[in-house]
Protein backbone atom coordinates (compact mmCIF):
# COMPACT_ATOMS: atom_id res chain seq x y z
CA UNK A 1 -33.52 -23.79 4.53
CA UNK A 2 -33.69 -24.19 0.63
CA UNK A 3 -31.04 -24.16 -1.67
CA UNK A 4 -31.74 -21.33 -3.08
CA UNK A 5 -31.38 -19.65 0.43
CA UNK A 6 -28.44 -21.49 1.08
CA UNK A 7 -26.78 -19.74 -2.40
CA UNK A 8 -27.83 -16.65 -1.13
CA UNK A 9 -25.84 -16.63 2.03
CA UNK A 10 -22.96 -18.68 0.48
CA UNK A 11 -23.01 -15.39 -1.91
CA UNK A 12 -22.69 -12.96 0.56
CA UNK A 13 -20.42 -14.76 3.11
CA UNK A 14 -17.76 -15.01 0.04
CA UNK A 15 -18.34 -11.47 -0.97
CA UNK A 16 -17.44 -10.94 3.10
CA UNK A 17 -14.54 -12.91 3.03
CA UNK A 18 -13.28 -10.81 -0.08
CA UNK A 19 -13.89 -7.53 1.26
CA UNK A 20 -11.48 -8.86 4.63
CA UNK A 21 -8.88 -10.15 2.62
CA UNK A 22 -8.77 -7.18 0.36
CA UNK A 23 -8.65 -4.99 3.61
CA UNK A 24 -5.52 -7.24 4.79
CA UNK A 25 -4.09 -6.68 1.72
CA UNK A 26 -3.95 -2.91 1.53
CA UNK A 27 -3.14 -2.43 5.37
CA UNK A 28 -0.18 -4.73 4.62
CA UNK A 29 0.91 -3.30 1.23
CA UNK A 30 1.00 0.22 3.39
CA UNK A 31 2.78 -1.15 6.81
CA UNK A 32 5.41 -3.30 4.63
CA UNK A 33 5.95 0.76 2.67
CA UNK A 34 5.75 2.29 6.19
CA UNK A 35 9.25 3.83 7.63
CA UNK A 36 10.82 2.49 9.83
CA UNK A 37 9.36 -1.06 8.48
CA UNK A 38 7.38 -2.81 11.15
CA UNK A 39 7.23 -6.08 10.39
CA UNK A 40 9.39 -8.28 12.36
CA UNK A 41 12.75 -9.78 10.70
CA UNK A 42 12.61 -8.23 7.40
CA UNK A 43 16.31 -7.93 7.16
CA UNK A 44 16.49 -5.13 4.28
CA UNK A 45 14.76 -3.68 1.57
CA UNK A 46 14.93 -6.01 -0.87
CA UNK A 47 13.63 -8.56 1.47
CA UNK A 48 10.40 -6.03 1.78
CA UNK A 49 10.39 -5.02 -1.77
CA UNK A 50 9.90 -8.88 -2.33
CA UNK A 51 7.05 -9.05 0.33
CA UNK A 52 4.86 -6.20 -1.35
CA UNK A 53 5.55 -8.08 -4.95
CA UNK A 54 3.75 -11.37 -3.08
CA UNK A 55 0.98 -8.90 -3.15
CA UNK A 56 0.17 -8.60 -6.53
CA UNK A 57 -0.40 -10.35 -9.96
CA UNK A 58 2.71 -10.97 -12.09
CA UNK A 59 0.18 -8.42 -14.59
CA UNK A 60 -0.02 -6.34 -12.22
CA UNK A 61 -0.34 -2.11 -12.85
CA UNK A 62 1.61 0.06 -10.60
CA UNK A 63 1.16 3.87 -11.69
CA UNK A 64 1.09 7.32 -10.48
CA UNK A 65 -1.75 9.89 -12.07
CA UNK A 66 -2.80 13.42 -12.46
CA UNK A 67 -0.58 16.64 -12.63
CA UNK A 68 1.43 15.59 -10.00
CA UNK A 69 2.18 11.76 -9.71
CA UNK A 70 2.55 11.21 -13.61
CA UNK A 71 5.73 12.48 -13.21
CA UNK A 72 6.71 11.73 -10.54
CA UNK A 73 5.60 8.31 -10.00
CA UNK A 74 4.98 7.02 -13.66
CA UNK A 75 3.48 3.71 -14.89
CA UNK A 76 5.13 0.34 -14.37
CA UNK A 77 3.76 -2.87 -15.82
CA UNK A 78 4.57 -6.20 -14.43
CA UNK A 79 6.52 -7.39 -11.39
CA UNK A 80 10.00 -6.89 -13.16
CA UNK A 81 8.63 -3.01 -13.33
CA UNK A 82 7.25 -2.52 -9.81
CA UNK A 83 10.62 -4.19 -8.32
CA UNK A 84 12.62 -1.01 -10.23
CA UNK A 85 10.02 0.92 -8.97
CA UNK A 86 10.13 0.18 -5.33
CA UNK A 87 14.39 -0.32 -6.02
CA UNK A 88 14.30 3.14 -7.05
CA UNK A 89 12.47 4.40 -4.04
CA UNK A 90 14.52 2.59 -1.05
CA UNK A 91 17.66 1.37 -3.43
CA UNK A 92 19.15 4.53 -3.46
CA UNK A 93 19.75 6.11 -0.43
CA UNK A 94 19.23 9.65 -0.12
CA UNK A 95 20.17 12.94 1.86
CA UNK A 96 18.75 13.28 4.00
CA UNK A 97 17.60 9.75 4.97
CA UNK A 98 13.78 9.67 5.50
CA UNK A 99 13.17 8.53 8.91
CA UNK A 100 9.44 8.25 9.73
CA UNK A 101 6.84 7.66 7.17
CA UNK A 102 3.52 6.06 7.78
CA UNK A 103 0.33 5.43 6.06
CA UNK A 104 -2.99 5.80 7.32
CA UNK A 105 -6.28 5.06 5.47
CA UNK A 106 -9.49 6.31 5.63
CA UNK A 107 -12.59 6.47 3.26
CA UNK A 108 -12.42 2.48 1.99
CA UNK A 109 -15.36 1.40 -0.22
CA UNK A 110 -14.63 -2.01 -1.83
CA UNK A 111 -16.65 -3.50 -4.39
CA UNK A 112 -16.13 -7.23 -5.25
CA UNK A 113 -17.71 -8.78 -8.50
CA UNK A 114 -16.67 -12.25 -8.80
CA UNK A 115 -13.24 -13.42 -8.56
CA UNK A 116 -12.45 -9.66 -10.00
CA UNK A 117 -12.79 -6.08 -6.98
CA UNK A 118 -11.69 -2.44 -6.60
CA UNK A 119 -11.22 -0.34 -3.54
CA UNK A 120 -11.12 3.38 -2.76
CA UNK A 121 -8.79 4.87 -0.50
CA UNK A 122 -7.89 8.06 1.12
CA UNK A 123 -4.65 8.02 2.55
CA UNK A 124 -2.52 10.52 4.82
CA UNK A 125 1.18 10.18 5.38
CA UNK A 126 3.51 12.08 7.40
CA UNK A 127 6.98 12.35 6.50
CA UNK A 128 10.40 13.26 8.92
CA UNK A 129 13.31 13.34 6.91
CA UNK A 130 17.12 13.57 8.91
CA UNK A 131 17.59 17.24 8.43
CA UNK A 132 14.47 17.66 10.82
CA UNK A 133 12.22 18.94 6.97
CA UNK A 134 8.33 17.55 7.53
CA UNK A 135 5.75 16.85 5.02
CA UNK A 136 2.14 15.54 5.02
CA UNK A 137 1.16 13.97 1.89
CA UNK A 138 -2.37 12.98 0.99
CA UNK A 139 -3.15 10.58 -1.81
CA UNK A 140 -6.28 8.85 -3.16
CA UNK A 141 -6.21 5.22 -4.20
CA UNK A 142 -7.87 3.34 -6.49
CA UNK A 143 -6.74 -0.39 -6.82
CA UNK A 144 -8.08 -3.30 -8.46
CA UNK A 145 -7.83 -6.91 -7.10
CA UNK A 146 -8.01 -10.39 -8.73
CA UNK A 147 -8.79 -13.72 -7.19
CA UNK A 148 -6.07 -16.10 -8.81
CA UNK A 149 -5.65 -19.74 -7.46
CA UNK A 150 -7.71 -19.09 -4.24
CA UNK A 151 -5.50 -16.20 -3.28
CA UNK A 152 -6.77 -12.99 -3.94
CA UNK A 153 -3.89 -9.96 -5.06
CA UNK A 154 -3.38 -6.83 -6.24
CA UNK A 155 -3.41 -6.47 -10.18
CA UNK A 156 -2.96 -2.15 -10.13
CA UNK A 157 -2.40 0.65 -7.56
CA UNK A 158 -3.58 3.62 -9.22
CA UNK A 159 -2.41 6.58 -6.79
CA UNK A 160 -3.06 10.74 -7.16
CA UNK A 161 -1.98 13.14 -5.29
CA UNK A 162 -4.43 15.40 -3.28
CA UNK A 163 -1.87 17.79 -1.36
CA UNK A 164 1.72 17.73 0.07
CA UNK A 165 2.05 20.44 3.23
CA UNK A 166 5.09 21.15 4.41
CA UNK A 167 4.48 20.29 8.51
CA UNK A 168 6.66 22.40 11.12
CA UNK A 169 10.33 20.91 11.02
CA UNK A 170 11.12 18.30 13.86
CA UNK A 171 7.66 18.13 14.13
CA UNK A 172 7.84 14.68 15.68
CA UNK A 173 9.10 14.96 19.26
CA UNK A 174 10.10 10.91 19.51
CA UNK A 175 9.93 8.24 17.05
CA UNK A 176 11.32 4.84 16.93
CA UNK A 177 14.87 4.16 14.53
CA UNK A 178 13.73 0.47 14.38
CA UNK A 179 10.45 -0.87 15.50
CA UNK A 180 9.93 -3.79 17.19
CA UNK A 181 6.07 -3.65 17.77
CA UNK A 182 5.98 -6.61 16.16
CA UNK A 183 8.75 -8.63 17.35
CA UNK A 184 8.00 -11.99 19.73
């Protein structure tokens, strides 16, 4: 085989490698936001609020656009401002309490250039808050990814909204109040 050849498929296997890791990424990023959290021993929120942050950049971008998620999401810039973000969203407990959320994804096209990617997204999330309300919420994604120190992360999560539904109330007939899917 000649060097050149060997490039070649050193070029691709790394692009490979990047398009698996970016793939772990996001399917973490959405099971550590999922409801009730799966992953085994995370003792509170702020213990999985600190997991997602591993995720990204200390630059990173987190930001909500269009007609609907600019206001309700906003921008945040840096770590500091994604913390408050993700403080604000499981900090404050609400009523009612959401019980079930959970992200699925659909429609990924990742492109990696370098040490530098982005990924598209479709995602669909059902919602069951405590009063027995349902929602379905639909979002697309469009994140960007850096390679920094051999690890790659997240540098933004760009979300918009596609549709919220309301779903028929109690729609869920069982769900778990802890998971444990994980556990050893």
């Amino acid at each position: 085989m000649t060097a050149d050849a060997i490039a070649a498929l050193t070029a691709r296997i790394e692009v490979l490698e990047a398009e698996a890791e970016i793939r772990r990424i996001q399917a973490r990023y959405m099971l550590l936001c999922d409801t009730p959290c799966p992953e085994f021993g995370v003792r509170d929120d702020a213990e999985r609020i600190d997991l997602i942050l591993d995720l990204y950049t200390d630059d990173a971008v987190w930001e909500g656009v269009g007609e609907y998620y600019n206001g309700q999401f906003g921008r945040a810039e840096g770590k500091d401002a994604i913390r408050k973000h993700f403080q604000a969203f499981w900090g404050e407990k609400r009523d009612p309490a959401l019980l079930l959320n959970v992200h699925y994804l659909t429609s990924e096209q990742i492109h990696v250039d370098g040490a530098e990617a982005d990924g598209q997204w479709v995602h669909m999330q059902p919602w069951l808050f405590s009063d027995g309300r349902s929602l379905l919420r639909s979002s697309r994604l469009n994140n960007t990814f850096r390679k920094e120190d051999g690890r790659w992360r997240v540098s933004r999560t760009r979300t918009e909204n596609i549709f919220i539904a309301p779903l028929p109330d109690r729609f869920a007939e069982s769900y778990p109040s802890a998971s444990v899917l994980m556990q050893p």
